[in-house]
C-alpha atoms as a PDB file:
ATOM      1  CA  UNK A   1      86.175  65.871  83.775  1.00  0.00           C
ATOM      2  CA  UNK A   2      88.937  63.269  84.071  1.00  0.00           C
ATOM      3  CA  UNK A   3      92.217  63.263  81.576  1.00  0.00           C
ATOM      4  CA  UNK A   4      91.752  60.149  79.325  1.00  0.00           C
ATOM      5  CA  UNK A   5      95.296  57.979  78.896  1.00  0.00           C
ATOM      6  CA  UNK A   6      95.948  59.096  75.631  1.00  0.00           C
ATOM      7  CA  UNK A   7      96.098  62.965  76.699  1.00  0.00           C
ATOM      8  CA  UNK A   8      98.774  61.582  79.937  1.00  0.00           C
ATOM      9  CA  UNK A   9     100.904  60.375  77.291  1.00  0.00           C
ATOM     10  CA  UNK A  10      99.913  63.029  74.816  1.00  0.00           C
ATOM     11  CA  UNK A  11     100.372  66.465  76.937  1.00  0.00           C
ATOM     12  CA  UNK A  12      99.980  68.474  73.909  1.00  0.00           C
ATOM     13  CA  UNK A  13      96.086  66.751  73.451  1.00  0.00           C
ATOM     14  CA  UNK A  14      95.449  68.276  76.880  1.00  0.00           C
ATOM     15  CA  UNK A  15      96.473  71.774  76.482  1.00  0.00           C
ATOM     16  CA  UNK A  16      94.645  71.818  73.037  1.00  0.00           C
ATOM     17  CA  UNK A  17      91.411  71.062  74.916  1.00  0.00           C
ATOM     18  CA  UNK A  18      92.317  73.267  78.234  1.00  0.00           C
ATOM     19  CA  UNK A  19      93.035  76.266  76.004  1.00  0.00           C
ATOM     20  CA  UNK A  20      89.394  75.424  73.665  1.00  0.00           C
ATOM     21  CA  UNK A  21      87.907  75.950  77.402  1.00  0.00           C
ATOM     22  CA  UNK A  22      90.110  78.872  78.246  1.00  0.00           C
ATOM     23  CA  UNK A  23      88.944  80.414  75.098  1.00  0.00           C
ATOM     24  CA  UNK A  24      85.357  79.992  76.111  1.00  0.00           C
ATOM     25  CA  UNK A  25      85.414  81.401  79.905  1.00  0.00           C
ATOM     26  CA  UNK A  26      88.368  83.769  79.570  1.00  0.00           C
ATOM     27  CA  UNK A  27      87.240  88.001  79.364  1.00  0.00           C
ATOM     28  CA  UNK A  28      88.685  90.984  78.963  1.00  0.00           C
ATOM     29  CA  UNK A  29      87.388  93.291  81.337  1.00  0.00           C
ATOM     30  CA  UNK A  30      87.957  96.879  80.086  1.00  0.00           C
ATOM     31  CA  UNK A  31      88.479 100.255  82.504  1.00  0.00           C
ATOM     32  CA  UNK A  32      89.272 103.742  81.951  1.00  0.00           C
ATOM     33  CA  UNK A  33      92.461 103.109  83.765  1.00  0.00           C
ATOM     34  CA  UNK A  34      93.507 100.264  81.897  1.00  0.00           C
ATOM     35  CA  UNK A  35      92.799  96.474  81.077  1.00  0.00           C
ATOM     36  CA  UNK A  36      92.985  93.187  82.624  1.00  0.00           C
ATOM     37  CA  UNK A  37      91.209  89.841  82.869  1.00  0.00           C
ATOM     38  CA  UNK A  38      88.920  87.352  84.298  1.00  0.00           C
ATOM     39  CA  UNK A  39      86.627  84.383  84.261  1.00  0.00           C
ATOM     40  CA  UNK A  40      83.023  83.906  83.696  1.00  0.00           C
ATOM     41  CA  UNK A  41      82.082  81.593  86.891  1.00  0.00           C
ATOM     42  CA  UNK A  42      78.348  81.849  87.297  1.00  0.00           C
ATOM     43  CA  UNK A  43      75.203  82.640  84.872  1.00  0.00           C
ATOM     44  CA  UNK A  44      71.393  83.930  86.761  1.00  0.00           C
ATOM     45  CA  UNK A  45      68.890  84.417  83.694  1.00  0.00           C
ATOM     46  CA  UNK A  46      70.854  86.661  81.676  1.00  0.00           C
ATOM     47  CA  UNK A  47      72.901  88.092  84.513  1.00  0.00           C
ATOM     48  CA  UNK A  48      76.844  86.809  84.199  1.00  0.00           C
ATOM     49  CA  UNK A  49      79.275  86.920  86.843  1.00  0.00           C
ATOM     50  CA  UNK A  50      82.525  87.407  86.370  1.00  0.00           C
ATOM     51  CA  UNK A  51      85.469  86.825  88.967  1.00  0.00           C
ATOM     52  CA  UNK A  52      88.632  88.781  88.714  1.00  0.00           C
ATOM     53  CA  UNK A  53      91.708  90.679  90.405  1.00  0.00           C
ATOM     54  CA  UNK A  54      90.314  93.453  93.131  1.00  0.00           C
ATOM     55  CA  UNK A  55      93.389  95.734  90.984  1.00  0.00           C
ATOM     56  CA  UNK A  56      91.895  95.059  88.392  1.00  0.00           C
ATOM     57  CA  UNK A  57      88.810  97.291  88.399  1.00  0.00           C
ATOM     58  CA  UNK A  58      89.855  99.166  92.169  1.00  0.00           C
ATOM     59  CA  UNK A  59      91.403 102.080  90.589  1.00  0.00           C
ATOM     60  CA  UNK A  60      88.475 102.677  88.451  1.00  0.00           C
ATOM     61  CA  UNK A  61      86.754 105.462  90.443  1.00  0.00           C
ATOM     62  CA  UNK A  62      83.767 105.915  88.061  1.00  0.00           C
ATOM     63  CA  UNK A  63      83.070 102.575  88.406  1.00  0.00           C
ATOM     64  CA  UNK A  64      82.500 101.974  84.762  1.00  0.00           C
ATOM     65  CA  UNK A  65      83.344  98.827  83.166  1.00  0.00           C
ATOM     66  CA  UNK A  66      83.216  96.909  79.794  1.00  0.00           C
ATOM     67  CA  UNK A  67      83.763  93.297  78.893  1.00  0.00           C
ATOM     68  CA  UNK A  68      84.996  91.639  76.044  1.00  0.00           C
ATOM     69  CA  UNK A  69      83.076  88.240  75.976  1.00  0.00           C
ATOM     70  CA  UNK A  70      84.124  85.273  74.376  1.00  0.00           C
ATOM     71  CA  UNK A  71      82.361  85.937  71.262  1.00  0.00           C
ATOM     72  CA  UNK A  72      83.919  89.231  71.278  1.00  0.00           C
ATOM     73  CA  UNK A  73      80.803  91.021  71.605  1.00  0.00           C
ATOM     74  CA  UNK A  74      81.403  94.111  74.397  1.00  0.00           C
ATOM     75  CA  UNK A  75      79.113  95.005  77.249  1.00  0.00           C
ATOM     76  CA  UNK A  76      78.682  97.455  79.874  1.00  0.00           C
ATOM     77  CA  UNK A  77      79.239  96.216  82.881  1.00  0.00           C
ATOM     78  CA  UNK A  78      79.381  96.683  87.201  1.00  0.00           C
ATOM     79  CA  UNK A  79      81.103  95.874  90.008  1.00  0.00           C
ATOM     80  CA  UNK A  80      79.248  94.115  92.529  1.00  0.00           C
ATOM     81  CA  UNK A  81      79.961  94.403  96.271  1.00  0.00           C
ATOM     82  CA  UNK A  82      82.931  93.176  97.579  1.00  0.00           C
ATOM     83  CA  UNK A  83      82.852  93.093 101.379  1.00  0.00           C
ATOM     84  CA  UNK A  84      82.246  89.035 101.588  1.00  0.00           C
ATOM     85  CA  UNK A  85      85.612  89.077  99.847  1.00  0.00           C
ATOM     86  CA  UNK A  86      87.846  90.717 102.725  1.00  0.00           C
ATOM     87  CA  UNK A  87      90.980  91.357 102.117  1.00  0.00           C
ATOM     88  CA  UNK A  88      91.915  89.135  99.070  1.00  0.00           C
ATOM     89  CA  UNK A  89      92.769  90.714  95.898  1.00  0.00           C
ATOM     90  CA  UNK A  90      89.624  89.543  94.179  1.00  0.00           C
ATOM     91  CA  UNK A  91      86.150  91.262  92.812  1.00  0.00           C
ATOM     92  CA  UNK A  92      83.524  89.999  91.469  1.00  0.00           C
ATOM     93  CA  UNK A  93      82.406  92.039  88.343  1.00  0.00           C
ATOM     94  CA  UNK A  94      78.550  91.234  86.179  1.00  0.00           C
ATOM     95  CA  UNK A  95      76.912  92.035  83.018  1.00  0.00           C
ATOM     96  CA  UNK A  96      73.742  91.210  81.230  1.00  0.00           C
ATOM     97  CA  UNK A  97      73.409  89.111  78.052  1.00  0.00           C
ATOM     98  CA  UNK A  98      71.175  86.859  76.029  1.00  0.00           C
ATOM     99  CA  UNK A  99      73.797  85.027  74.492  1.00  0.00           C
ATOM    100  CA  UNK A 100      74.687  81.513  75.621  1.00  0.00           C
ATOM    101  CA  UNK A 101      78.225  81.821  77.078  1.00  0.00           C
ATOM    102  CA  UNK A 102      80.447  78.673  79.030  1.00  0.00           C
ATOM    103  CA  UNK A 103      80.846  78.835  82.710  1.00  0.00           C
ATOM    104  CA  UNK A 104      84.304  77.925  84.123  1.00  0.00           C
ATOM    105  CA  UNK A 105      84.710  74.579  86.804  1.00  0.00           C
ATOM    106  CA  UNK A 106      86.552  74.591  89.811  1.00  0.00           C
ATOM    107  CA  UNK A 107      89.055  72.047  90.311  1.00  0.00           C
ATOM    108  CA  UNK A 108      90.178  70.382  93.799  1.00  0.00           C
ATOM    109  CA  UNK A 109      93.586  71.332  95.484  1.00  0.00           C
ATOM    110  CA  UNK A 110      94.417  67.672  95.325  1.00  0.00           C
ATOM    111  CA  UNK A 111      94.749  68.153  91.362  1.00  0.00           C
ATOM    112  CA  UNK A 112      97.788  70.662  92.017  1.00  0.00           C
ATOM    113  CA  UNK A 113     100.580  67.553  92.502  1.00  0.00           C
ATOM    114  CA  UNK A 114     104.265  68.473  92.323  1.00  0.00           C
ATOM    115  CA  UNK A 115     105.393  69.210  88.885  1.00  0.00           C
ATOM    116  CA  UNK A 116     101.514  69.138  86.868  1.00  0.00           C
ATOM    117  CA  UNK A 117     101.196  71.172  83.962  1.00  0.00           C
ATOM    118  CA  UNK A 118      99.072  73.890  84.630  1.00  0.00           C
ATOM    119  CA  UNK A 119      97.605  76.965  82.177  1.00  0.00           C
ATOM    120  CA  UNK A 120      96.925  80.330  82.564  1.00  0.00           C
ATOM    121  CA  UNK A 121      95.087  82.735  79.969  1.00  0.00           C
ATOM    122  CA  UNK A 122      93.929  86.445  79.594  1.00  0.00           C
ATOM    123  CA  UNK A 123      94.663  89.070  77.790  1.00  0.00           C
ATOM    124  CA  UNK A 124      98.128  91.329  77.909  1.00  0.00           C
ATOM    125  CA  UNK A 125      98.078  94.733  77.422  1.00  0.00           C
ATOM    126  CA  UNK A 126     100.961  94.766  75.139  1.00  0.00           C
ATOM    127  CA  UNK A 127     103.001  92.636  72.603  1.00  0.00           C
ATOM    128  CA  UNK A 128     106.198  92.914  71.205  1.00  0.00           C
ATOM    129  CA  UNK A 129     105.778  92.838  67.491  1.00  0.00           C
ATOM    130  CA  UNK A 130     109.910  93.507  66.612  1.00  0.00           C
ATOM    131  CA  UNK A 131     112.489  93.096  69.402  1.00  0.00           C
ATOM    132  CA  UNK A 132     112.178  97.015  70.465  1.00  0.00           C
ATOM    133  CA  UNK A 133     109.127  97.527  69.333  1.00  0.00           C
ATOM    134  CA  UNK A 134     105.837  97.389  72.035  1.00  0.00           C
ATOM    135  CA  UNK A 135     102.137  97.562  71.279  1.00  0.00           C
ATOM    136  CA  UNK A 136      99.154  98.387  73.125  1.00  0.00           C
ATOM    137  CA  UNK A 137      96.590  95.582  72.561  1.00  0.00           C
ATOM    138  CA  UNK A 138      93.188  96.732  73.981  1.00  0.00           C
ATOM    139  CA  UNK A 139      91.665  97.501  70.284  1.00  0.00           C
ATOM    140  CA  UNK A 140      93.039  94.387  69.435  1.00  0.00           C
ATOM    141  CA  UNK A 141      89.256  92.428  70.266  1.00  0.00           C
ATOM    142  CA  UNK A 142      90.164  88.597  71.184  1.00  0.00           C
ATOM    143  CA  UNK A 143      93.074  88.342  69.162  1.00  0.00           C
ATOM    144  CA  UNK A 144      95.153  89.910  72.048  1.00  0.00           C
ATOM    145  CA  UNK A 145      94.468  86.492  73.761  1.00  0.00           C
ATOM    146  CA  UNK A 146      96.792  84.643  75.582  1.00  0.00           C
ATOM    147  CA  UNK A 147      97.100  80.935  76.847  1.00  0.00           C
ATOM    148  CA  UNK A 148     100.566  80.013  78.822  1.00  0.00           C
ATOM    149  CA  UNK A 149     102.122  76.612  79.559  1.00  0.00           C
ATOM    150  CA  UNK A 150     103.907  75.825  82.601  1.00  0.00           C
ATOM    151  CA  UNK A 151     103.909  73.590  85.812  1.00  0.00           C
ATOM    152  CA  UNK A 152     103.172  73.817  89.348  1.00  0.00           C
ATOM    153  CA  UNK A 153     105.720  74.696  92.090  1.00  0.00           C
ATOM    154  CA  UNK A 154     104.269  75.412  94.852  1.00  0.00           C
ATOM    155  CA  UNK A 155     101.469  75.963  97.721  1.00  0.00           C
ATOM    156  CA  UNK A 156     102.597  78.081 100.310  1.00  0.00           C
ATOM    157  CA  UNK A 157     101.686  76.934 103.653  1.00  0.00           C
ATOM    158  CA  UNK A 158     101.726  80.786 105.251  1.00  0.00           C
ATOM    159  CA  UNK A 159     100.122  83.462 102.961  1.00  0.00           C
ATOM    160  CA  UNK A 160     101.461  86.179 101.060  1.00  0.00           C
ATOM    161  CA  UNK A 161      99.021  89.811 101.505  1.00  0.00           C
ATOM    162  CA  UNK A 162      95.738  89.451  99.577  1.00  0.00           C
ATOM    163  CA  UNK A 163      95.397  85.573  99.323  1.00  0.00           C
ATOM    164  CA  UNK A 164      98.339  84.229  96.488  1.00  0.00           C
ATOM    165  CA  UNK A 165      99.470  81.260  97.623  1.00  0.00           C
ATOM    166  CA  UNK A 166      99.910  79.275  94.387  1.00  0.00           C
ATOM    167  CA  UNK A 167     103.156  79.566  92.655  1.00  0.00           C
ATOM    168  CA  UNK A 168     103.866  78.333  88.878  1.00  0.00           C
ATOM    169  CA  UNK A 169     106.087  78.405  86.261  1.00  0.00           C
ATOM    170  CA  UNK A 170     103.559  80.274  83.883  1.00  0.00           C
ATOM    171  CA  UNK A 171     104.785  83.545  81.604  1.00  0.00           C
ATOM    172  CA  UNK A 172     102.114  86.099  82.748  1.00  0.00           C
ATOM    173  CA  UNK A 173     101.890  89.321  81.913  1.00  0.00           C
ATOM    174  CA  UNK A 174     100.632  92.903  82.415  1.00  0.00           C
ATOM    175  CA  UNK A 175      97.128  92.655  81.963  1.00  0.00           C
ATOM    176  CA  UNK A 176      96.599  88.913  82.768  1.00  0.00           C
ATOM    177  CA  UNK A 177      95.467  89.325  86.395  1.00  0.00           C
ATOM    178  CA  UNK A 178      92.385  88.443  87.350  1.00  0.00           C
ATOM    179  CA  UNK A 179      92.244  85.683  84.811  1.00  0.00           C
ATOM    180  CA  UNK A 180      92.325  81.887  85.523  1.00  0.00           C
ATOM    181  CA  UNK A 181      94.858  79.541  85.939  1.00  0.00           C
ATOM    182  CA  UNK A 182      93.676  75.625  85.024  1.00  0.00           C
ATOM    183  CA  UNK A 183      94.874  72.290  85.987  1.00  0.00           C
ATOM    184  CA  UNK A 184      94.973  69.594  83.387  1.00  0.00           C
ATOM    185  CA  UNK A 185      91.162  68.942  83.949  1.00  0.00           C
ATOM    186  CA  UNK A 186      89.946  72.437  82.373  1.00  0.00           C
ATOM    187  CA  UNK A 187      88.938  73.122  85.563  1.00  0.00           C
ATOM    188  CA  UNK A 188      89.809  76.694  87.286  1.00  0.00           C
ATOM    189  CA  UNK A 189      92.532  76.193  90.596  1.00  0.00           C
ATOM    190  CA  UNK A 190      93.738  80.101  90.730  1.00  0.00           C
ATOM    191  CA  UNK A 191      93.341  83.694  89.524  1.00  0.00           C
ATOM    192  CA  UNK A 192      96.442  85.061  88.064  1.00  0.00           C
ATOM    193  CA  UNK A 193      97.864  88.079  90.108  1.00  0.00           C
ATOM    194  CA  UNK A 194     101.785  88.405  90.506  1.00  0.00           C
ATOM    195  CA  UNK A 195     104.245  88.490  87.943  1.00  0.00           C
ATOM    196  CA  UNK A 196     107.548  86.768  88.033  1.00  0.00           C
ATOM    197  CA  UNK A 197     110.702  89.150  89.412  1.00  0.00           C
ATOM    198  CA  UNK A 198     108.828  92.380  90.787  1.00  0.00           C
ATOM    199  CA  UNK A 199     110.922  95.292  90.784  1.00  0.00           C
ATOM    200  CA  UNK A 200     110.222  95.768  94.470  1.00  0.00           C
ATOM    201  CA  UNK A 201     112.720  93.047  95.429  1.00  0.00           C
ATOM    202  CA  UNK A 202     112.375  90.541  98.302  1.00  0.00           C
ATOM    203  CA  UNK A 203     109.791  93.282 100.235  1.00  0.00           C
ATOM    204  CA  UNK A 204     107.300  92.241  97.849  1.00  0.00           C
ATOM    205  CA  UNK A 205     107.403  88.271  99.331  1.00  0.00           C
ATOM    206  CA  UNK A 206     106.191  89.590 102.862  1.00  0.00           C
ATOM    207  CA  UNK A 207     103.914  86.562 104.591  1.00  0.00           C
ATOM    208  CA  UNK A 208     100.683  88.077 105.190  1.00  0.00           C
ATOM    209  CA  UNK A 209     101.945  87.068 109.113  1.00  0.00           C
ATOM    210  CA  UNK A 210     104.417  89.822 108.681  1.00  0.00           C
ATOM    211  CA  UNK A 211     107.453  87.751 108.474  1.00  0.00           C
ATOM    212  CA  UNK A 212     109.533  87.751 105.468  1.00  0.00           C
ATOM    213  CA  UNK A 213     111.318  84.784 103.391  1.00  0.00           C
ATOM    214  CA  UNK A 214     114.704  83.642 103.697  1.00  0.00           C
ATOM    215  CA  UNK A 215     116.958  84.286 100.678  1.00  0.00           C
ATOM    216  CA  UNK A 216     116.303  80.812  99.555  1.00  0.00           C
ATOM    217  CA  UNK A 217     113.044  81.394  99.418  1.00  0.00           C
ATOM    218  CA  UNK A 218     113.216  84.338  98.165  1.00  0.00           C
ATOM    219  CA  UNK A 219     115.333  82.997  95.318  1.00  0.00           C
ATOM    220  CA  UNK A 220     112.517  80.306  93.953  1.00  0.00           C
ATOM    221  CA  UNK A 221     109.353  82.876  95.006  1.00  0.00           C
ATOM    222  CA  UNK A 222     110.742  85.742  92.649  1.00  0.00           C
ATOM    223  CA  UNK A 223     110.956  83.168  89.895  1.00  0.00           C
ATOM    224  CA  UNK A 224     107.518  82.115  90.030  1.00  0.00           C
ATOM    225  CA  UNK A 225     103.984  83.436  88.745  1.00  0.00           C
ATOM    226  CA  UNK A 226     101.617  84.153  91.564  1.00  0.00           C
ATOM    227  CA  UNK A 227      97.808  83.232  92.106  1.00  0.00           C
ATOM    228  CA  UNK A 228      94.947  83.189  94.570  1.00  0.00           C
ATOM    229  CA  UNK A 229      94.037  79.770  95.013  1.00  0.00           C
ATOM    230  CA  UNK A 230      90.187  78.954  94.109  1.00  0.00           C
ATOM    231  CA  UNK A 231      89.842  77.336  97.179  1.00  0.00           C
ATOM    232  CA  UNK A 232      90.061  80.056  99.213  1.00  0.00           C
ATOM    233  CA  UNK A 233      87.603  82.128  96.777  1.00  0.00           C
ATOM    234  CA  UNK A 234      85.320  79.067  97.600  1.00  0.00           C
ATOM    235  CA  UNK A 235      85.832  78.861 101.209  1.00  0.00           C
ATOM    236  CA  UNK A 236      84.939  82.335 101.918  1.00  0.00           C
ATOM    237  CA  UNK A 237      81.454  82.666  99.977  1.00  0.00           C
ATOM    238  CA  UNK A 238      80.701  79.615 101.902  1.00  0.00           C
ATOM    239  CA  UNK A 239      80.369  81.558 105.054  1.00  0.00           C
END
């Protein structure tokens, strides 16, 4: 899917018709524990798979699931096995449906330039309805949606733990992991993982290497949204 001219001049034209996709792919994927995210990336007969954050659904000792689809119809749902995945922050969750739902396209690396808008969706667990006052969204069906505009900063060349490499500009919150980030083609580049300015301070930044940032560095990560690019999903079920 290429941009057409008219959407390069015309950003808003573009993130109308990423978020229409987001829309369609984006789930909610309901535990005991909690909520969070992720995106419907593969369909076998009525079998749907769904890829997401590993902390997601790894607290969730009974193993019991439900997701919110699209249509906002809820199912039961599993975790499949995770082993191929190693040590990324990543599961791969399924359930079973008749319904006719959209499956989400990777995009290419080369689509991340400096500076190119980029989206990320799913579904927080809260919202601030007054300016001290919090809700809890997870009877809130689709309407707790969420679809964020921002840009791309940067690829890390050394890893941080558990596979985020791709930094952007993005507002994500608490209960967005595990869903996708886009590029400009509707097509999926990352799963959202990391909020900006963790409590934890500049421990948190650790290379997976175990060497840690310099202050600079440290300065530009903690301002940045985290994600685990879909390349390196891709790369490892390849093996």
């Amino acid at each position: 899917m290429i941009a057409s001219h008219t959407e390069e001049n015309n950003p808003n034209l573009a993130s109308d018709r990423v978020k229409k996709i987001a829309q369609q792919v984006t789930v909610r994927i309901i535990t005991k524990a909690g909520a969070g995210s992720g995106v419907i990336i593969k369909r076998d007969g009525n079998k749907y798979t769904i890829l997401t954050c590993k902390h997601v659904v790894g607290d969730n000792q009974e193993k019991q699931y439900q997701v919110l689809s699209p249509d906002g119809v809820i199912y039961p749902a599993q975790l499949q096995k995770t082993e191929g995945l190693g040590n990324l922050d990543l599961a791969l969750v399924e359930f079973e449906s008749h319904q006719d739902y959209q499956i989400a396209k990777f995009g290419d690396r080369k689509s991340l330039l400096a500076g190119a808008e980029l989206y990320a969706s799913g579904f927080p667990n809260y919202q601030y309805l007054k300016t001290d006052t919090m809700e809890d969204t997870r009877n809130w069906g689709r309407k707790a949606f969420r679809f964020t505009i921002g840009k791309f900063s940067w690829y890390l060349e050394r890893s941080l733990p558990q596979g985020y490499q791709l930094g952007y500009t993005n507002e994500v919150e608490v209960g967005m992991s595990g869903g996708p980030v886009f590029n400009q083609q509707g097509e999926v580049v990352g799963i959202n993982g990391r909020l900006k300015y963790p409590v934890q301070g500049i421990d948190v930044y650790t290379f997976a290497d175990g060497t840690k940032p310099t202050t600079e560095m440290f300065q530009k990560m903690e301002s940045l949204s985290w994600a685990i690019p879909i390349k390196t999903f891709q790369e490892l079920k390849q093996k």
